[in-house]
Protein backbone atom coordinates (compact mmCIF):
# COMPACT_ATOMS: atom_id res chain seq x y z
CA UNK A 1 -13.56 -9.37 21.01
CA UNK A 2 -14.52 -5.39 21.84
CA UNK A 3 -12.35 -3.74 24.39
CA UNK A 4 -13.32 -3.38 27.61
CA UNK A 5 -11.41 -0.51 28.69
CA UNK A 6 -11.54 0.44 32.34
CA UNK A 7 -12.11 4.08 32.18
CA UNK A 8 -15.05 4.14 29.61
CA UNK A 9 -16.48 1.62 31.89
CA UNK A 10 -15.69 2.67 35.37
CA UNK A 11 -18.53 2.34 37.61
CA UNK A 12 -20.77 0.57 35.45
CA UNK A 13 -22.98 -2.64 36.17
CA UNK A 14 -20.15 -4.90 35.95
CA UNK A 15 -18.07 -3.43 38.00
CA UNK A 16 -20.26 -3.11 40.62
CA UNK A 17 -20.44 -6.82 40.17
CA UNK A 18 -16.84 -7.69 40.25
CA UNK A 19 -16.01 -5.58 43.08
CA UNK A 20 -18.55 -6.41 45.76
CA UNK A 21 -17.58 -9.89 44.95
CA UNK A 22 -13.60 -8.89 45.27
CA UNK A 23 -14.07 -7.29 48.57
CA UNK A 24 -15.81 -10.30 49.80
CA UNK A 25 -12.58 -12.27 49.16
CA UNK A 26 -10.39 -9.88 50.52
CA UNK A 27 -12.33 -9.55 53.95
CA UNK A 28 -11.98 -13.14 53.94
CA UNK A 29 -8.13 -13.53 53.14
CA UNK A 30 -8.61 -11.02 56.84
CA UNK A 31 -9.95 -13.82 58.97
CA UNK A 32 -6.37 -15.46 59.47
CA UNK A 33 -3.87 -13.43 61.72
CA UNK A 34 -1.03 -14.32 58.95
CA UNK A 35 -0.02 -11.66 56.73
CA UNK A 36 -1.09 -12.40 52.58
CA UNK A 37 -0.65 -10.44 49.31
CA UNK A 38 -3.05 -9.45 46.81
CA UNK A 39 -1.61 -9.59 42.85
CA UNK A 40 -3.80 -7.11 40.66
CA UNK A 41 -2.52 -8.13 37.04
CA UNK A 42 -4.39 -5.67 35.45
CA UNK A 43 -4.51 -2.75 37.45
CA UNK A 44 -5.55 0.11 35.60
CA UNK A 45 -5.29 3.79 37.03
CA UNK A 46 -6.53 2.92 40.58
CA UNK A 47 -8.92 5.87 40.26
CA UNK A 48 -11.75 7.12 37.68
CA UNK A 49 -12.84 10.36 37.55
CA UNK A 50 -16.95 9.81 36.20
CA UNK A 51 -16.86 13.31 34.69
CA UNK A 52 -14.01 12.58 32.78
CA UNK A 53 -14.84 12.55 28.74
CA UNK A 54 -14.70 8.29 28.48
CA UNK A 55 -17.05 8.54 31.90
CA UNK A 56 -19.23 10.73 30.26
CA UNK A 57 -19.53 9.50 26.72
CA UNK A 58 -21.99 7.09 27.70
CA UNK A 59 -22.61 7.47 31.47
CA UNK A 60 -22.39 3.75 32.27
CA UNK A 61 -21.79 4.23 35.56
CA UNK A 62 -25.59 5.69 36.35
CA UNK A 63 -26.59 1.93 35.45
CA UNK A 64 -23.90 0.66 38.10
CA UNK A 65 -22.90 2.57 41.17
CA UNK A 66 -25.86 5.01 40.39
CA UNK A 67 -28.17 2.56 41.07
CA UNK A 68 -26.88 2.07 44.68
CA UNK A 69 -25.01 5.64 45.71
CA UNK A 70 -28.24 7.00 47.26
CA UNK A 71 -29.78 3.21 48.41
CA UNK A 72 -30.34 3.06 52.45
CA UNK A 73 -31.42 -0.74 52.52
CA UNK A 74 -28.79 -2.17 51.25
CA UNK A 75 -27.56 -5.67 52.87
CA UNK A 76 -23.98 -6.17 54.25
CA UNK A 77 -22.53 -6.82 51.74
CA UNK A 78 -23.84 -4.08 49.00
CA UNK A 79 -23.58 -1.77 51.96
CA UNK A 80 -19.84 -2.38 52.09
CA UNK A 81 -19.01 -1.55 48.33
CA UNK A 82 -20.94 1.12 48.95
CA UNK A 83 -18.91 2.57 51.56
CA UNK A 84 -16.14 2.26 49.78
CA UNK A 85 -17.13 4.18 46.95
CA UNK A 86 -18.45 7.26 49.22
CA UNK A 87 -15.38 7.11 51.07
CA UNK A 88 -13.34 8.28 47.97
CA UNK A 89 -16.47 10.92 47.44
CA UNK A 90 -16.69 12.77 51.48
CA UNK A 91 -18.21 15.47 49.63
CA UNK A 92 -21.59 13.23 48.95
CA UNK A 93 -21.40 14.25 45.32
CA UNK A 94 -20.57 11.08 43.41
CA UNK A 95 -17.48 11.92 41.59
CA UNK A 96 -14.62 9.80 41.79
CA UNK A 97 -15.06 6.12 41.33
CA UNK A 98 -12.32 3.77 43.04
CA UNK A 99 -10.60 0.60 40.57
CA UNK A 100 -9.59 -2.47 42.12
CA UNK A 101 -6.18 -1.29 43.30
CA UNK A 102 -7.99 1.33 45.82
CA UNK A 103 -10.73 -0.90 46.75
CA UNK A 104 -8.11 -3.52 47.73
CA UNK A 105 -5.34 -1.04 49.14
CA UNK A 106 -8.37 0.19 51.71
CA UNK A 107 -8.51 -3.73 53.13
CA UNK A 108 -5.12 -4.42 54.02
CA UNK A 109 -3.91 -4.53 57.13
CA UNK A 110 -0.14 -3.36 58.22
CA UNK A 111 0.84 -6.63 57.67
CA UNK A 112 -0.88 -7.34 54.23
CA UNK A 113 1.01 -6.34 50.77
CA UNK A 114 -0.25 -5.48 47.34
CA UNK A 115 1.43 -5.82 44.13
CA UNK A 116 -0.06 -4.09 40.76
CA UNK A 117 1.03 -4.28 36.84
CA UNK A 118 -0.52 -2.32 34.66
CA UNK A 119 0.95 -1.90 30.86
CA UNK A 120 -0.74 0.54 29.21
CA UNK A 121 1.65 3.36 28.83
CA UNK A 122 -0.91 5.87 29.81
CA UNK A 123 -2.54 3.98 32.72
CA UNK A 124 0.64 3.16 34.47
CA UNK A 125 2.11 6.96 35.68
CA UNK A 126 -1.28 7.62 36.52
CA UNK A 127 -1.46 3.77 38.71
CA UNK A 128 2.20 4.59 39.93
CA UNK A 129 1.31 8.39 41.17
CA UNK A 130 -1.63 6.64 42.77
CA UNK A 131 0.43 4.82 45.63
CA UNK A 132 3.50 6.92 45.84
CA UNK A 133 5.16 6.45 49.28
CA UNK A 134 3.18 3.66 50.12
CA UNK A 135 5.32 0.77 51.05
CA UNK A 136 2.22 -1.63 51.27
CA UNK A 137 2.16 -1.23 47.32
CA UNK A 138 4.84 -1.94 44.17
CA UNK A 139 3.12 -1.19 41.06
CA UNK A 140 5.42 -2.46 37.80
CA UNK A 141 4.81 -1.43 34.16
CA UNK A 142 4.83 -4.69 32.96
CA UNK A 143 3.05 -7.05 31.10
CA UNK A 144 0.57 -8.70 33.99
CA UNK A 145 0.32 -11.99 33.04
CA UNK A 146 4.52 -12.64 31.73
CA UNK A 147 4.90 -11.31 35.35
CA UNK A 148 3.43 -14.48 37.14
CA UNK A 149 6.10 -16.08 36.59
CA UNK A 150 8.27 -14.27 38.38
CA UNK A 151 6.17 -12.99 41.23
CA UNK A 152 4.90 -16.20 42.09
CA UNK A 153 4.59 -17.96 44.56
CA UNK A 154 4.61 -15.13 47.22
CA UNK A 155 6.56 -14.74 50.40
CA UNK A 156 3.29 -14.88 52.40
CA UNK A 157 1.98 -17.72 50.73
CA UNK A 158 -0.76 -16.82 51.41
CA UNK A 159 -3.19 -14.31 49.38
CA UNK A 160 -5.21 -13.55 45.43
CA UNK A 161 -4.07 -13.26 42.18
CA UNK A 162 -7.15 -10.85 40.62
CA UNK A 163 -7.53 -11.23 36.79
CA UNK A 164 -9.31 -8.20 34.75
CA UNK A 165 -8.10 -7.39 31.59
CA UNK A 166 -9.91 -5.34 28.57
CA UNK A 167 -10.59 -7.93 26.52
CA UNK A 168 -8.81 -6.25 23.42
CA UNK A 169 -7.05 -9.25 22.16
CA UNK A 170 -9.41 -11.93 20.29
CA UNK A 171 -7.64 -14.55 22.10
CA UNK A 172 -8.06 -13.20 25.60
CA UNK A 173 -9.62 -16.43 26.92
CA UNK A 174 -6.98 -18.69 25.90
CA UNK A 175 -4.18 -16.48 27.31
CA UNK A 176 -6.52 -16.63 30.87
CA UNK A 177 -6.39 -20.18 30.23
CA UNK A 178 -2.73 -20.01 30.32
CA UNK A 179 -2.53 -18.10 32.99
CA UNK A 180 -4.42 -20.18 35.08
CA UNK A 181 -1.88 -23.09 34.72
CA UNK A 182 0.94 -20.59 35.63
CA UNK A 183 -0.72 -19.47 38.94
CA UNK A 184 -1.68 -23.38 39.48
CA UNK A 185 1.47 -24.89 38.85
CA UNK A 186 3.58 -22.49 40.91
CA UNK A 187 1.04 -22.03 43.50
CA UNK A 188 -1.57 -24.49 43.62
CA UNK A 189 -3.15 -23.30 47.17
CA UNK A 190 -3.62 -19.42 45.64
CA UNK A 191 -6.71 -18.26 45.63
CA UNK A 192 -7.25 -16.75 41.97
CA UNK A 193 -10.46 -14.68 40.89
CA UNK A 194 -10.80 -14.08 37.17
CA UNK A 195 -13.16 -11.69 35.79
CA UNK A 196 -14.97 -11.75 32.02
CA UNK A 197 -17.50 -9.80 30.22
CA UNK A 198 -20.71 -11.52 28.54
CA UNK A 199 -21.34 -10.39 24.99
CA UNK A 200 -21.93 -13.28 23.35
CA UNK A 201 -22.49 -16.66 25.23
CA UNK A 202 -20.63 -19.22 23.90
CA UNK A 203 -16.69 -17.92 24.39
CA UNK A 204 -17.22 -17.69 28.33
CA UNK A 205 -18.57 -21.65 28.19
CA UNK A 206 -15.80 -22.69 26.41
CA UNK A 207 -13.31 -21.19 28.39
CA UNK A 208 -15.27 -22.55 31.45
CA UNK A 209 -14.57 -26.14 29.92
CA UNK A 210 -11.08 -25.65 29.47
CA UNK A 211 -10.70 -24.69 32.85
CA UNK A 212 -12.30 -27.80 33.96
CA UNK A 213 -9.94 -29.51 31.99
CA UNK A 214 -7.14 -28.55 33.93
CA UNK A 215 -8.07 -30.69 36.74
CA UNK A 216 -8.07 -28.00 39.48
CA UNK A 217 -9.95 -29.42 42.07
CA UNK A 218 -12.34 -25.90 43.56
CA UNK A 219 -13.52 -23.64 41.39
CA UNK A 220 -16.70 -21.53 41.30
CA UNK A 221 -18.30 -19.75 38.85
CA UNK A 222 -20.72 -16.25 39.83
CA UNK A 223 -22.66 -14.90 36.74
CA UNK A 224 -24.48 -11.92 36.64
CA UNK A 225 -27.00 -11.40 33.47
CA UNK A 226 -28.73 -7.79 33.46
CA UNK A 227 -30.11 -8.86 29.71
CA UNK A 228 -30.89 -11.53 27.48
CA UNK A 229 -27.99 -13.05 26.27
CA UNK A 230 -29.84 -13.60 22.80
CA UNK A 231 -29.03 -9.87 22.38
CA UNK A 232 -27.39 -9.17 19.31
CA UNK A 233 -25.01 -6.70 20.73
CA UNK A 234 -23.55 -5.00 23.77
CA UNK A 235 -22.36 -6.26 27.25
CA UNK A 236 -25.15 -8.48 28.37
CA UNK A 237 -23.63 -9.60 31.19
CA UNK A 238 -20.35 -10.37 33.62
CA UNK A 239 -18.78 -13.39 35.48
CA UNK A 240 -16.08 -14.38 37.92
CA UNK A 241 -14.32 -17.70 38.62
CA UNK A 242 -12.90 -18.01 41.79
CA UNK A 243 -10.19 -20.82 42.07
CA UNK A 244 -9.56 -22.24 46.08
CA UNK A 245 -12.75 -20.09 46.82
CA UNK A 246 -12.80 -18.90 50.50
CA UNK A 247 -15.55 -21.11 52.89
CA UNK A 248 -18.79 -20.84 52.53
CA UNK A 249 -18.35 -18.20 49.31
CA UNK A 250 -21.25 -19.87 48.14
CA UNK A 251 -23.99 -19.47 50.54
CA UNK A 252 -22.57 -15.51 51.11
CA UNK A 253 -23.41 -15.05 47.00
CA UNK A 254 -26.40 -17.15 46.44
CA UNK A 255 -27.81 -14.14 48.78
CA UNK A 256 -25.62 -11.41 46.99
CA UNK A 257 -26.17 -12.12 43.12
CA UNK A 258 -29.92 -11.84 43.96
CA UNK A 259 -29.79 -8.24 45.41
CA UNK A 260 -27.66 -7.45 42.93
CA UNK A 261 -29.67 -8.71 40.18
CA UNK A 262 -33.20 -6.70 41.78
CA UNK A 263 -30.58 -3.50 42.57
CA UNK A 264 -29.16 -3.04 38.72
CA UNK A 265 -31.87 -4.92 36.47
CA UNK A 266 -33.78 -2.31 34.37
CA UNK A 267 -36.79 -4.14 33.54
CA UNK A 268 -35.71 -6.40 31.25
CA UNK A 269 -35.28 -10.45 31.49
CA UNK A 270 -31.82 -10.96 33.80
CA UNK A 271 -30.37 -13.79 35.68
CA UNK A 272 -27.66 -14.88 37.85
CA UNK A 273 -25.55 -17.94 37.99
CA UNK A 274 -23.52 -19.85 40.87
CA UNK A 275 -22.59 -23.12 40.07
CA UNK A 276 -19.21 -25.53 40.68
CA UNK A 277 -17.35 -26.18 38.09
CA UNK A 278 -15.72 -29.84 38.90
CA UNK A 279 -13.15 -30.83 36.82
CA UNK A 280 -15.45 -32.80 34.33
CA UNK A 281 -16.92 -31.74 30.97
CA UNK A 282 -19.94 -31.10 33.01
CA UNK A 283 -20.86 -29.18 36.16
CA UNK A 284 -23.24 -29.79 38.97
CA UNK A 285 -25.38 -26.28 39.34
CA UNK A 286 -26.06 -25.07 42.35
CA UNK A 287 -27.95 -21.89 41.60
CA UNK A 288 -29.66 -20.57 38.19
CA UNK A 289 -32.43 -17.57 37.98
């Protein structure tokens, strides 16, 4: 399994993919008056500079955020992300790239909480300086998925556990497997978004099935595909299953994942992917370009 290490990455196609899709659940979480939490297991740094060295060493983020800094017809959605990102950048000059603990932090309410882990020993200060002060936010150096257990279920009831780790570890998908019964078992009415990288087809399916094998009744799965997946090498692609997804998810990304797709695509063959995932060997799909 290649590492997918945040800061080499930050900005790149697929995060511009998992974060429009992660604001889109936390402006939902919104629509209820009742406070929730949001558990980022693998938080990183919370910030990237993009002319850091990893940034620069192969500029993935001109094929991501690039794409869309400058873009004026942008839908609601896009346009959202988008704000974000210059509103961490009020110079105009595109800079400083916000990770999923700052895009999340800027959604809360007074009300809302957020709690981070982040192992990596030189991630974590850097995470921890981030949010100094800020009561909203705990950020532990811990192991993020060993912590479910204990964090979960949350005072609120109510809230996200978001999934996003680097992918070092050749048995990544199984321990996301595991995870996923954790958050299930000790709460089953979380909503739980877990993101993966495409580089060669047949792991994400697989993990997909297993999934489906745990019986959980809701759970959708959003594929983005800039290039063939026949590819020999590289990252051809990104996903996100979203357990308890929030209404009408669905018909909000079956718009999205197109503008995405015509936003980041560089010529070659891409696709996108929505599609239920019952709990049955096989799924009923409800969107494939």
């Amino acid at each position: 399994m290649n590492s997918y290490r945040h800061a080499f990455h930050a900005g790149n196609f697929a995060d511009v993919f998992k974060h429009v899709l992660l604001i889109q659940l936390i402006d939902a979480l919104q629509r209820k008056d009742k406070p929730f939490r949001v558990f980022d297991t693998h938080a990183g740094a919370g910030r990237y500079d993009l002319h850091s060295a990893p940034a620069l060493k192969n500029r993935e983020y001109q094929g991501g955020i690039g794409r869309l800094w400058d873009r004026q017809d942008l839908g609601p959605e896009l346009s959202a992300y988008q704000a974000q990102v210059r509103a961490l950048n009020p110079d105009g000059t595109l800079r400083w790239y916000p990770g999923s603990p700052r895009l999340i932090r800027n959604r809360l309410r007074p009300v809302d909480r957020l709690t981070l882990t982040e192992r990596h020993p030189s991630d974590y200060p850097v995470l921890k300086a981030e949010f100094t002060g800020d009561r909203q936010v705990v950020a532990h150096h811990a192991d993020g998925y060993a912590s479910l257990k204990a964090l979960l279920p949350p005072p609120e009831r109510r809230g996200l556990v978001f999934i996003d780790p680097a992918f070092e570890l050749r048995d990544e998908f199984d321990r996301l497997t595991e995870a996923v019964q954790t958050i299930h078992r000790r709460w089953a009415t979380g909503m739980v978004a877990i993101w993966y990288p495409i580089l060669d087809r047949e792991p994400s399916l697989r993990f997909q099935q297993h999934l489906q094998e745990l019986a959980i009744p809701t759970m959708l799965c959003a594929e983005l595909g800039l290039y063939p997946y026949d590819r020999p090498t590289g990252l051809h692609g990104c996903g996100m299953i979203i357990i308890n997804p929030p209404w009408m998810l669905d018909e909000k990304l079956d718009r999205v994942l197109p503008e995405l797709l015509a936003a980041l695509q560089t010529g070659e063959s891409g696709q996108t992917r929505l599609e239920w995932l019952p709990a049955a060997p096989l799924g009923n799909c409800v969107e494939a370009r």
